[in-house]
Protein backbone atom coordinates (compact mmCIF):
# COMPACT_ATOMS: atom_id res chain seq x y z
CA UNK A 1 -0.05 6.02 -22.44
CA UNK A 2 1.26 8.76 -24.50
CA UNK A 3 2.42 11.79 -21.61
CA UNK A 4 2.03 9.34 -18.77
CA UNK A 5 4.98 8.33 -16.32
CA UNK A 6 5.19 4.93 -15.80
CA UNK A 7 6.98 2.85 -13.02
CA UNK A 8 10.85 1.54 -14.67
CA UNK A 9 12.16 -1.72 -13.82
CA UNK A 10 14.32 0.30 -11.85
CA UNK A 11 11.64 1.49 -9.92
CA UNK A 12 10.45 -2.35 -9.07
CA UNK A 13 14.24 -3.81 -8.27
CA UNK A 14 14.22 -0.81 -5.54
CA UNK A 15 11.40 -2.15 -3.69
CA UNK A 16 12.59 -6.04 -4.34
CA UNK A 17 15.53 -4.51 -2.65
CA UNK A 18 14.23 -2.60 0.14
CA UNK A 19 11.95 -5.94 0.58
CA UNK A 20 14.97 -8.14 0.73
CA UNK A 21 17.23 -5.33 3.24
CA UNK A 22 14.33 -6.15 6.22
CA UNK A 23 15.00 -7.42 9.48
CA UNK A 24 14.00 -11.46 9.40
CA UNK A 25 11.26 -11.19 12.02
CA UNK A 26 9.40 -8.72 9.52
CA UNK A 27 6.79 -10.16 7.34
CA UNK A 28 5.32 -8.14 4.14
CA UNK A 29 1.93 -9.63 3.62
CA UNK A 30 0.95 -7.32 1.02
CA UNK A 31 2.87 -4.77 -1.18
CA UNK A 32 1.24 -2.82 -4.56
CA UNK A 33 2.83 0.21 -6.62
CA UNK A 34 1.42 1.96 -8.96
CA UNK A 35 2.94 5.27 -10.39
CA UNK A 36 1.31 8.53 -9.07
CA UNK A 37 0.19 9.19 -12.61
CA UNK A 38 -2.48 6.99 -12.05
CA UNK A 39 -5.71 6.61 -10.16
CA UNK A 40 -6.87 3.88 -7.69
CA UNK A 41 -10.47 4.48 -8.42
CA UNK A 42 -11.39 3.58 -12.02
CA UNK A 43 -7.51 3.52 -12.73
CA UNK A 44 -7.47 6.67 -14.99
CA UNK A 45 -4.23 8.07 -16.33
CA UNK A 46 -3.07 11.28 -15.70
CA UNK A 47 -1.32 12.72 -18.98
CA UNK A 48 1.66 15.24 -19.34
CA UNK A 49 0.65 18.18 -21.54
């Protein structure tokens, strides 16, 4: 993954975070990241350089 820009664990503990901040009637069913570096279809990599 030479060039790419993955997601930190900083990045994750945000969105545990932001998860954790919502109102109690709100219900998150389903919730994927992915850093923009990469693809959804075929999950390519996008390089620096």
């Amino acid at each position: 993954y030479t060039g790419a820009n993955p997601m930190t664990a900083e990045d994750i503990a945000e969105q545990i975070f932001w998860v954790a901040s919502l109102p109690p009637h709100l219900n998150i069913n389903r919730l994927e990241l992915m850093p923009v570096s990469q693809s959804f279809a075929g999950f390519q990599v996008a390089r620096e350089g």
